[in-house]
N, C-alpha and C. Protein backbone atom coordinates (compact mmCIF):
# COMPACT_ATOMS: atom_id res chain seq x y z
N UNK A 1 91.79 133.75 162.02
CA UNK A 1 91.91 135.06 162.63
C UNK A 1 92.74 135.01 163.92
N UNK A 2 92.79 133.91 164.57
CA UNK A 2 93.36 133.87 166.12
C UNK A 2 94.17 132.86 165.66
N UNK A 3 94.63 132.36 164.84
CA UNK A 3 95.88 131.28 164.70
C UNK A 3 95.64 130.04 165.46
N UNK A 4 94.73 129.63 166.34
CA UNK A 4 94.92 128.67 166.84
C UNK A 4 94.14 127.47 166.69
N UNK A 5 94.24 126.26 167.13
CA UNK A 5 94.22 124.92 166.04
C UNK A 5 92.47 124.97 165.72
N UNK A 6 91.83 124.65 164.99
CA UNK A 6 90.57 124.83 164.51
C UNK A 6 89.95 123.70 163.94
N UNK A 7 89.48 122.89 165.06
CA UNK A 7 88.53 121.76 165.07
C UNK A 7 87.44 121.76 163.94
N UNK A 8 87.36 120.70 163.30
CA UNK A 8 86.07 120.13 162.65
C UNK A 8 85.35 120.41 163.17
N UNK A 9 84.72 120.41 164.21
CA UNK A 9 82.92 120.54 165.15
C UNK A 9 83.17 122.18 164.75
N UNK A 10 84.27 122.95 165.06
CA UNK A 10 84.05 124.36 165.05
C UNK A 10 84.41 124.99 163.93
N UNK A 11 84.85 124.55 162.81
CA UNK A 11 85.23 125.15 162.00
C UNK A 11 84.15 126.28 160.46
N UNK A 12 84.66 127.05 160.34
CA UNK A 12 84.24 127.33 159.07
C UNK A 12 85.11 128.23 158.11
N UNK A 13 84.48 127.42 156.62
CA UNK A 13 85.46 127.67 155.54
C UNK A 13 84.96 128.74 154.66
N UNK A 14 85.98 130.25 154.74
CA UNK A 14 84.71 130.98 153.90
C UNK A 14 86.36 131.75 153.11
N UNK A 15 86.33 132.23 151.79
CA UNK A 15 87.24 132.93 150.94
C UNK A 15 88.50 131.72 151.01
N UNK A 16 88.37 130.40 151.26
CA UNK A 16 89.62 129.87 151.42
C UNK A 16 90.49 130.04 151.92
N UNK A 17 89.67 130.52 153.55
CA UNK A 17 90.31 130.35 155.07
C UNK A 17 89.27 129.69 155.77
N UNK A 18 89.90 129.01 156.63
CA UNK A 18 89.40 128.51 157.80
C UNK A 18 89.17 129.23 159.07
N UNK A 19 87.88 129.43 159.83
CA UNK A 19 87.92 130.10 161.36
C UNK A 19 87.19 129.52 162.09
N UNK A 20 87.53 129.75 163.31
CA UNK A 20 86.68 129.35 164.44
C UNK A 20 85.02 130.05 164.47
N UNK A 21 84.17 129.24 164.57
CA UNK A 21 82.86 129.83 164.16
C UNK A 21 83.00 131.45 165.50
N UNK A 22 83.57 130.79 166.26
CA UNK A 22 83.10 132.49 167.55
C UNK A 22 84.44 133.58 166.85
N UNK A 23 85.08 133.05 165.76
CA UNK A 23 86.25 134.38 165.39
C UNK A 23 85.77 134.97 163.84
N UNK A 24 84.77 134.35 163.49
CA UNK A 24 84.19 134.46 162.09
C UNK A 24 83.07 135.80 162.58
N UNK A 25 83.78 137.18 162.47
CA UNK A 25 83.12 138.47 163.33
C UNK A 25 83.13 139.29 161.63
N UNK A 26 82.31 140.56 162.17
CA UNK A 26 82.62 141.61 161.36
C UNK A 26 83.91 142.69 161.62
N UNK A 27 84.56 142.87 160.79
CA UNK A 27 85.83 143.81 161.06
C UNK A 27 85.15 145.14 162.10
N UNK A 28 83.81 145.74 161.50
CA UNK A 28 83.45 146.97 162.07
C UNK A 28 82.64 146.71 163.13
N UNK A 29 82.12 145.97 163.23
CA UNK A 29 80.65 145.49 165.13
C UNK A 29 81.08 144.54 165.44
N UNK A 30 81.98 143.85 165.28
CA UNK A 30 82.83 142.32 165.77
C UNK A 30 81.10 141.70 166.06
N UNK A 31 80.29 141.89 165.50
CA UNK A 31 79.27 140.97 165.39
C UNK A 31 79.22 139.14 164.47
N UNK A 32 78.79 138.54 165.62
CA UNK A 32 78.84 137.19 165.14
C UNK A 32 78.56 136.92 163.27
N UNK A 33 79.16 136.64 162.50
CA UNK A 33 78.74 136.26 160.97
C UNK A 33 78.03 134.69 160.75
N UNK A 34 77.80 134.50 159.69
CA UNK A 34 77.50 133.15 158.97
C UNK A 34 77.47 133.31 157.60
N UNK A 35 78.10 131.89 157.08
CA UNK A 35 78.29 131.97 155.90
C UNK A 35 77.22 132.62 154.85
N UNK A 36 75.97 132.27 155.04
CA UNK A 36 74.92 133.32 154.47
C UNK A 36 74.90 134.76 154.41
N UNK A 37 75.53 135.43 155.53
CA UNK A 37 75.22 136.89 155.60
C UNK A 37 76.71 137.47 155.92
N UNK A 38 77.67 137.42 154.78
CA UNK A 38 78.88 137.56 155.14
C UNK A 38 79.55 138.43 153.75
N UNK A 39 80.21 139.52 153.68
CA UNK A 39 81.12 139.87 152.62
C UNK A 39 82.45 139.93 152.86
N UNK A 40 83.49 139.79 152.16
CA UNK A 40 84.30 139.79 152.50
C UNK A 40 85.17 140.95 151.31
N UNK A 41 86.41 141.17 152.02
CA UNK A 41 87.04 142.23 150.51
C UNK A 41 88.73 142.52 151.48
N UNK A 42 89.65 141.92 150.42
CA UNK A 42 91.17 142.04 150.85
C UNK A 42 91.29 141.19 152.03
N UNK A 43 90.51 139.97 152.34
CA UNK A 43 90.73 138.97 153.62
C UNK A 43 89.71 139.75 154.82
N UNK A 44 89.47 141.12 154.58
CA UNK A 44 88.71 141.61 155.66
C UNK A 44 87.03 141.06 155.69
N UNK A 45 86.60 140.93 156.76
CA UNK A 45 84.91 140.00 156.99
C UNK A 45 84.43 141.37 157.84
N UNK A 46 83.22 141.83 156.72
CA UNK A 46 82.23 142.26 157.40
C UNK A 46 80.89 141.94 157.18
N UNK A 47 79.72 142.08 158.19
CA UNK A 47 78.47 141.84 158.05
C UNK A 47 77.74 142.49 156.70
N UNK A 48 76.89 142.22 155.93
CA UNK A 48 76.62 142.62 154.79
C UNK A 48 76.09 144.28 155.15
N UNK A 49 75.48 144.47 156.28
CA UNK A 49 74.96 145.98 156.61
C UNK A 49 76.67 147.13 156.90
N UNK A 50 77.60 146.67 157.04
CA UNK A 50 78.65 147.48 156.71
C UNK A 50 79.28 147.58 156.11
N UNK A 51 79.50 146.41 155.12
CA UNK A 51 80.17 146.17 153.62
C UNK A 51 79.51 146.97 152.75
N UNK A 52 77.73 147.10 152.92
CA UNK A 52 76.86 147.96 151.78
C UNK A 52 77.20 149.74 152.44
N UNK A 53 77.37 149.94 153.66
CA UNK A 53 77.60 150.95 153.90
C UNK A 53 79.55 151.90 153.66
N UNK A 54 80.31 150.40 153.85
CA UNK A 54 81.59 150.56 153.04
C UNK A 54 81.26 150.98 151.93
N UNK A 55 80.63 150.58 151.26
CA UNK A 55 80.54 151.07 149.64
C UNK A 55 79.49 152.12 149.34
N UNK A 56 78.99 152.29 149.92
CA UNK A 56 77.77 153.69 149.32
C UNK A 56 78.40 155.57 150.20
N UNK A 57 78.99 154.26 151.25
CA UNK A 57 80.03 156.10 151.81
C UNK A 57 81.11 156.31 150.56
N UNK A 58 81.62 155.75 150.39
CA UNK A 58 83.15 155.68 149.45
C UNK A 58 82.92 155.53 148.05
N UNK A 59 81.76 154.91 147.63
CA UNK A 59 81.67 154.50 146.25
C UNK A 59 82.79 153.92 145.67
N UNK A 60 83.27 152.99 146.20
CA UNK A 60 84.42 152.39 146.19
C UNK A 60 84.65 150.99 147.41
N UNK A 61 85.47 150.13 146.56
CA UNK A 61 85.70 149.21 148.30
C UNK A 61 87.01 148.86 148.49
N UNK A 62 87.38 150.25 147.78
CA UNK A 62 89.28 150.51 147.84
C UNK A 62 89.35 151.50 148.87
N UNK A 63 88.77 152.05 149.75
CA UNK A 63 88.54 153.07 150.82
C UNK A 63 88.01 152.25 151.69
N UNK A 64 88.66 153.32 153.20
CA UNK A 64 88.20 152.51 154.28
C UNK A 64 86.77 153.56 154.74
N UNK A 65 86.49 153.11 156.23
CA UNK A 65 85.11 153.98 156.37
C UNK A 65 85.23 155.26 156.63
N UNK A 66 85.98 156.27 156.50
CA UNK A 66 86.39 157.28 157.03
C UNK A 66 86.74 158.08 155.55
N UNK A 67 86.83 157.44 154.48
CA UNK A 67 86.57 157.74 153.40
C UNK A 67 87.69 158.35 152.55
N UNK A 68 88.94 157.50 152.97
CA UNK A 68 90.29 157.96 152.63
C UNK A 68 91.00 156.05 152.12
N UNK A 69 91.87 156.56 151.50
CA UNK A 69 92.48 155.26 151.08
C UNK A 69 93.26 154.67 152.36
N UNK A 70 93.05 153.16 152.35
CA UNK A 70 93.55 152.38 153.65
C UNK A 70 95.02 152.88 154.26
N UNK A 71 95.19 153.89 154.74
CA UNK A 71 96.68 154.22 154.49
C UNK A 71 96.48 154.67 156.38
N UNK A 72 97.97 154.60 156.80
CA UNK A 72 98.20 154.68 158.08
C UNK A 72 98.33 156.12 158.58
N UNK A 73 97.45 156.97 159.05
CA UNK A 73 97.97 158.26 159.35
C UNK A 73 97.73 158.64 160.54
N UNK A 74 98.53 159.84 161.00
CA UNK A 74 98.49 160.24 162.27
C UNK A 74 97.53 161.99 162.14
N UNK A 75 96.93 161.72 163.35
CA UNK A 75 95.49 162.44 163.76
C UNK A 75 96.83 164.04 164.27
N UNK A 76 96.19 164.99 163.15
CA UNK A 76 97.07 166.64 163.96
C UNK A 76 96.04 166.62 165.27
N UNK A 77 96.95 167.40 166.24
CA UNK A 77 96.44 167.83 167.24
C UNK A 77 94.79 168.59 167.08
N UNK A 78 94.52 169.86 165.88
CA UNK A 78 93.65 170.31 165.90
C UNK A 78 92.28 169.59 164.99
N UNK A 79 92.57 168.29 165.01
CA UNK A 79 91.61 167.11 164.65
C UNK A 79 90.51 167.15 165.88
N UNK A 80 89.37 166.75 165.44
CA UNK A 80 88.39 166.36 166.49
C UNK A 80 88.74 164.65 166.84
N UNK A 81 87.91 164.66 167.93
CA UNK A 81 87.92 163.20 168.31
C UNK A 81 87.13 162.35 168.00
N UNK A 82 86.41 163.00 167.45
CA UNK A 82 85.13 162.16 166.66
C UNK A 82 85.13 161.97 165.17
N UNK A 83 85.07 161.13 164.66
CA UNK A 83 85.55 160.19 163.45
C UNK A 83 84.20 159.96 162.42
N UNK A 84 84.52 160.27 161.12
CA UNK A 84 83.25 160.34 160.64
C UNK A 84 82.43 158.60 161.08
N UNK A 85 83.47 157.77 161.08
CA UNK A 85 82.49 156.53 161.13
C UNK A 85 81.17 156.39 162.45
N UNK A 86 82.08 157.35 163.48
CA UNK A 86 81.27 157.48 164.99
C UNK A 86 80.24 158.39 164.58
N UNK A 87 80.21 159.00 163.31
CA UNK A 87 79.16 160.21 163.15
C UNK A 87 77.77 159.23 162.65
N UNK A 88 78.13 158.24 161.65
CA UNK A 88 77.54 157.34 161.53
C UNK A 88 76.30 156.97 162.04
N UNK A 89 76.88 156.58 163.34
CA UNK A 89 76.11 156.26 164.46
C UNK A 89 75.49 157.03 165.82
N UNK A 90 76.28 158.16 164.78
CA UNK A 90 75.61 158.73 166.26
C UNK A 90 74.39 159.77 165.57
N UNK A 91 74.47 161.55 165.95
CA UNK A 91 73.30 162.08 165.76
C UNK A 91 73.57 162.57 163.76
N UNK A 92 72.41 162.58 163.40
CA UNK A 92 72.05 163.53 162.17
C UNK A 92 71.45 164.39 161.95
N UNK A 93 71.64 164.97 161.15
CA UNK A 93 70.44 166.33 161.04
C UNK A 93 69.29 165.91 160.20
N UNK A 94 69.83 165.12 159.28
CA UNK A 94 68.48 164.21 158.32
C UNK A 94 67.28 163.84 158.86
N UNK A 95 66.36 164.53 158.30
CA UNK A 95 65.08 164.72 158.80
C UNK A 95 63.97 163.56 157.97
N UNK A 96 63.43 162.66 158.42
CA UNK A 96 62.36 161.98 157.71
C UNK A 96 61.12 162.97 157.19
N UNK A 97 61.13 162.98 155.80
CA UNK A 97 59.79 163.94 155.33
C UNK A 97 58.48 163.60 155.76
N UNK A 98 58.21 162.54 155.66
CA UNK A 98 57.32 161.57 155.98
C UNK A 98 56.86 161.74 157.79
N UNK A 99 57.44 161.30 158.53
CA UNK A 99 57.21 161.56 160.44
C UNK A 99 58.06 162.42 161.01
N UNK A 100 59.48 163.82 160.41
CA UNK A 100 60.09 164.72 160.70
C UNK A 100 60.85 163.79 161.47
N UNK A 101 61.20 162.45 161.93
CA UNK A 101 62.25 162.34 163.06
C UNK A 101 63.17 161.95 162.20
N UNK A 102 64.50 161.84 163.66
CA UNK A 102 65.70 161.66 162.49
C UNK A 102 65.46 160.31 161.82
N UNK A 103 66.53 160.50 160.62
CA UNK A 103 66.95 159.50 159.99
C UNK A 103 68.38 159.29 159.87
N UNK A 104 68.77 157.85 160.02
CA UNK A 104 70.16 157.20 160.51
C UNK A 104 70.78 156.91 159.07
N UNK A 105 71.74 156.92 158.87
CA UNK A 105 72.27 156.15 157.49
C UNK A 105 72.00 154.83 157.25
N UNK A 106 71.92 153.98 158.56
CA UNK A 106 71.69 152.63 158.52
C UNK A 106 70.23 152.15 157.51
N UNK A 107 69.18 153.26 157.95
CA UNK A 107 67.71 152.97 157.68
C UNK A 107 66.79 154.29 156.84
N UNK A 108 68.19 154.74 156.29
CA UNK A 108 67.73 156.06 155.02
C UNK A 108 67.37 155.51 154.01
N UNK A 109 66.30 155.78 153.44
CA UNK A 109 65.69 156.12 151.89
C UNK A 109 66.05 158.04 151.57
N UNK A 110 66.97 157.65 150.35
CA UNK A 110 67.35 159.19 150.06
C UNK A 110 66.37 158.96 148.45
N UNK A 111 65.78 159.92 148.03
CA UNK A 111 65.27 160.19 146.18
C UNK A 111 64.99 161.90 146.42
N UNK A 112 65.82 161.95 145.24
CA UNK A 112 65.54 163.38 144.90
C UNK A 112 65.68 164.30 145.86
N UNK A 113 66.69 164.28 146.85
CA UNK A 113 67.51 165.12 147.76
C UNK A 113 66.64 165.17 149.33
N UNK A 114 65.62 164.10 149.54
CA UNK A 114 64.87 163.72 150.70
C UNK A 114 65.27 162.72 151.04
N UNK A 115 64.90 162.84 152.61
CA UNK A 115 65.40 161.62 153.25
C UNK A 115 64.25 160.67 153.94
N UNK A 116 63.60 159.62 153.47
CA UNK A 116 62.98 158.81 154.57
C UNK A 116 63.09 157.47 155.38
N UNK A 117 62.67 157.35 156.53
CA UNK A 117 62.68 155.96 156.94
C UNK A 117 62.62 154.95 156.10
N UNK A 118 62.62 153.83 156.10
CA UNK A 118 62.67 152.37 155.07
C UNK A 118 60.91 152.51 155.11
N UNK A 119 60.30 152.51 156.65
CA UNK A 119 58.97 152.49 156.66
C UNK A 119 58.20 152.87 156.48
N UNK A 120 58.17 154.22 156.57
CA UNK A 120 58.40 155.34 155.82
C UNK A 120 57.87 155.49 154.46
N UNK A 121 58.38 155.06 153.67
CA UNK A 121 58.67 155.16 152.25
C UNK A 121 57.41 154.39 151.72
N UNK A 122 56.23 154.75 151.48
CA UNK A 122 54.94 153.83 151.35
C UNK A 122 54.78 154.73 150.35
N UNK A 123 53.46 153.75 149.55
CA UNK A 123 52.62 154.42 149.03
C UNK A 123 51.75 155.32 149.50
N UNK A 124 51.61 157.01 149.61
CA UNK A 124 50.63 157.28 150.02
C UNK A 124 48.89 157.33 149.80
N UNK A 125 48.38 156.34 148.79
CA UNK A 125 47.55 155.68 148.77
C UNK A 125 46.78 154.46 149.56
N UNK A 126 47.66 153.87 149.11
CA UNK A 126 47.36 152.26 149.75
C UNK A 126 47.97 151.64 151.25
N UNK A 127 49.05 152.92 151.24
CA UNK A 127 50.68 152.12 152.16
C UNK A 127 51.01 150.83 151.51
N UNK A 128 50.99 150.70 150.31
CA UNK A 128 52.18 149.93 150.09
C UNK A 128 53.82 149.73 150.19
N UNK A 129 54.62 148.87 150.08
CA UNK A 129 55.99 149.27 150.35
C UNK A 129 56.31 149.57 148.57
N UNK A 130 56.64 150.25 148.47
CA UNK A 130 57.63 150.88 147.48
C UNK A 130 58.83 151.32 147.63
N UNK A 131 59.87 151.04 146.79
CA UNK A 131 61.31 151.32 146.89
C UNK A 131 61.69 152.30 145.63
N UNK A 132 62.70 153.10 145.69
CA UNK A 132 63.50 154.30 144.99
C UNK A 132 63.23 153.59 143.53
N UNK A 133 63.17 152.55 142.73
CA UNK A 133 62.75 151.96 141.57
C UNK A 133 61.90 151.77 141.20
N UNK A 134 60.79 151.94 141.87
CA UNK A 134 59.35 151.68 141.84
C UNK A 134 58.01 152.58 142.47
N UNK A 135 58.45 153.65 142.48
CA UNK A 135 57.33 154.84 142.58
C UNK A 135 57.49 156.19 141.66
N UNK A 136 56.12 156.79 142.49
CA UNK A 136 56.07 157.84 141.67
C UNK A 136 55.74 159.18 142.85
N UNK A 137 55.99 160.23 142.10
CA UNK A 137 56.11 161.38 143.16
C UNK A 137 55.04 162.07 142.15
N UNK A 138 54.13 162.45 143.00
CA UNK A 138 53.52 163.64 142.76
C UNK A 138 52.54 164.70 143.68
N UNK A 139 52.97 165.83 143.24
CA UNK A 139 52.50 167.20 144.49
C UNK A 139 53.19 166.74 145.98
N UNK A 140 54.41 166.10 145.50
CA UNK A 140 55.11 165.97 146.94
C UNK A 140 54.32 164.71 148.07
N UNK A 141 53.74 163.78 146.98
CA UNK A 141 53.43 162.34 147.86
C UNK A 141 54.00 161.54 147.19
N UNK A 142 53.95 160.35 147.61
CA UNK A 142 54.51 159.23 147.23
C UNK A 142 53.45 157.74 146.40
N UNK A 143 53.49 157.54 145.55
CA UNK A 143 52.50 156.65 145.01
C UNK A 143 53.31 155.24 144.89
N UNK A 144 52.85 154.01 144.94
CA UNK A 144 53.00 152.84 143.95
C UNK A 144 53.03 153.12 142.07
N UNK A 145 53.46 152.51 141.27
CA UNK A 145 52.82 152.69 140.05
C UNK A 145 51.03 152.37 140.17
N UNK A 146 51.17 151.38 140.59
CA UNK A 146 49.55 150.34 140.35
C UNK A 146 48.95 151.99 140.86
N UNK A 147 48.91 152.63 141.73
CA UNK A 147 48.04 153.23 142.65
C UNK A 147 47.94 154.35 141.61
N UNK A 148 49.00 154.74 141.70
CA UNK A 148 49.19 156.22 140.87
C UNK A 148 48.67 156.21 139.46
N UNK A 149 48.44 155.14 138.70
CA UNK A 149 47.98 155.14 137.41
C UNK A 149 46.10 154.60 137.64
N UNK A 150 46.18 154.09 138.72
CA UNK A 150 44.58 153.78 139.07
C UNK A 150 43.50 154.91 139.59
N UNK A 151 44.59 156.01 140.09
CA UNK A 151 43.54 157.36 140.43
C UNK A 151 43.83 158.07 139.41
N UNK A 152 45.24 158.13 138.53
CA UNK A 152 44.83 158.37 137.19
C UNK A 152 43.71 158.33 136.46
N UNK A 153 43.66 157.23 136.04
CA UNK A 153 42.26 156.70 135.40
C UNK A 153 40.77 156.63 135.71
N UNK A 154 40.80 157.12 137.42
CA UNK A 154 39.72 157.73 137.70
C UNK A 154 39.29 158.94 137.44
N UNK A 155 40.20 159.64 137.43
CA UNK A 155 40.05 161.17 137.49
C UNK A 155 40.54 161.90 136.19
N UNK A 156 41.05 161.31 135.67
CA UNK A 156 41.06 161.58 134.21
C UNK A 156 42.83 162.26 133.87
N UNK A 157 43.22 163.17 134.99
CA UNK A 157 44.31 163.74 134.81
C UNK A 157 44.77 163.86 136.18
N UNK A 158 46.65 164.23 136.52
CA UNK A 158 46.71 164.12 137.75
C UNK A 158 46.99 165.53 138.84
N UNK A 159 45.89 166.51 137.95
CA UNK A 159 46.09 167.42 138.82
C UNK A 159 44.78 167.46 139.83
N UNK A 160 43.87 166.12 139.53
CA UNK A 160 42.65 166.10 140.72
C UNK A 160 43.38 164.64 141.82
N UNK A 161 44.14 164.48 141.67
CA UNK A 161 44.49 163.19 142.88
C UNK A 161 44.51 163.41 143.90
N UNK A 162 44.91 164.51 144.67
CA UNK A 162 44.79 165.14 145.90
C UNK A 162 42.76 165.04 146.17
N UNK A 163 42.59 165.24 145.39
CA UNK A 163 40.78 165.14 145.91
C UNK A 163 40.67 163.92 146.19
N UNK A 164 40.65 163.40 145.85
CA UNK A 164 40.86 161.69 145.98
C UNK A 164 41.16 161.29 147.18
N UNK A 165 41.93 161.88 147.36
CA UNK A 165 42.93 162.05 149.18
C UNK A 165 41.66 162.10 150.13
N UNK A 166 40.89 163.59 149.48
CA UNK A 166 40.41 164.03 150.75
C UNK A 166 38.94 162.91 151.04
N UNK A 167 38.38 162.37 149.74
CA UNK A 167 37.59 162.11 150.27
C UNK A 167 37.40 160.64 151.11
């Protein structure tokens, strides 16, 4: 990345280049990398939390973060100054269903047009962790399978599970 001579003690070899371990950064947070937690795409190095966010803005990893093909353009005057990638990081309107505060793109759970925290996102039974592949929604809570088929089977059908809740 910096061209200059790159010692054995400091070196590292990642896509079949060589860098200085302090130049081995992410393109987008110039945050320190390691070969473990590293993607790379067209010679460019980013941290795996902006490479997954390269690709779920763009659905693509032929687009840059701004969500246009890598191409050089000039900003019209009646452009804002703020850049979707800075929107990113900065405020949202995305509301956690779960505790109402915001939610960041970094640490969104989106299903079925809601948005929650990672932490968020429990079983409302047990608080287990459950992920977008592995629950169940019903009357607008959130279950585990295990949970949701176990007050099933208590109650016979699942329009008494909410009692269950209360008691």
């Amino acid at each position: 990345a910096c061209e200059k001579t790159v010692y054995l003690v400091d070196q590292l070899t990642a896509d079949n280049k060589v860098y200085h371990k302090a130049c081995f950064r992410c393109h987008h947070c110039k945050g320190t990398l390691k070969l473990s937690n590293y993607n790379s795409f067209e010679g460019v190095l980013y941290c795996r939390p902006h490479f997954d966010q390269l690709f779920k803005m763009t659905g693509s990893l032929d687009k840059s973060f701004e969500g246009a093909p890598k191409t050089v353009r000039e900003r019209s005057a009646d452009q804002g100054s703020n850049s979707k990638v800075s929107s990113l990081f900065g405020g949202t309107q995305d509301k956690c269903v779960a505790c109402k505060k915001t939610v960041y793109p970094l640490e969104k759970v989106a299903v079925d047009g809601t948005s929650y925290h990672r932490p968020c996102f429990k079983c409302s039974h047990g608080g287990c962790v459950i992920s977008p592949s592995n629950y169940v929604a019903h009357e607008h809570r959130l279950y585990c399978r295990h949970h949701h088929t176990q007050l099933f089977k208590e109650r016979g059908n699942f329009s008494q599970m909410e009692d269950h809740e209360k008691n």
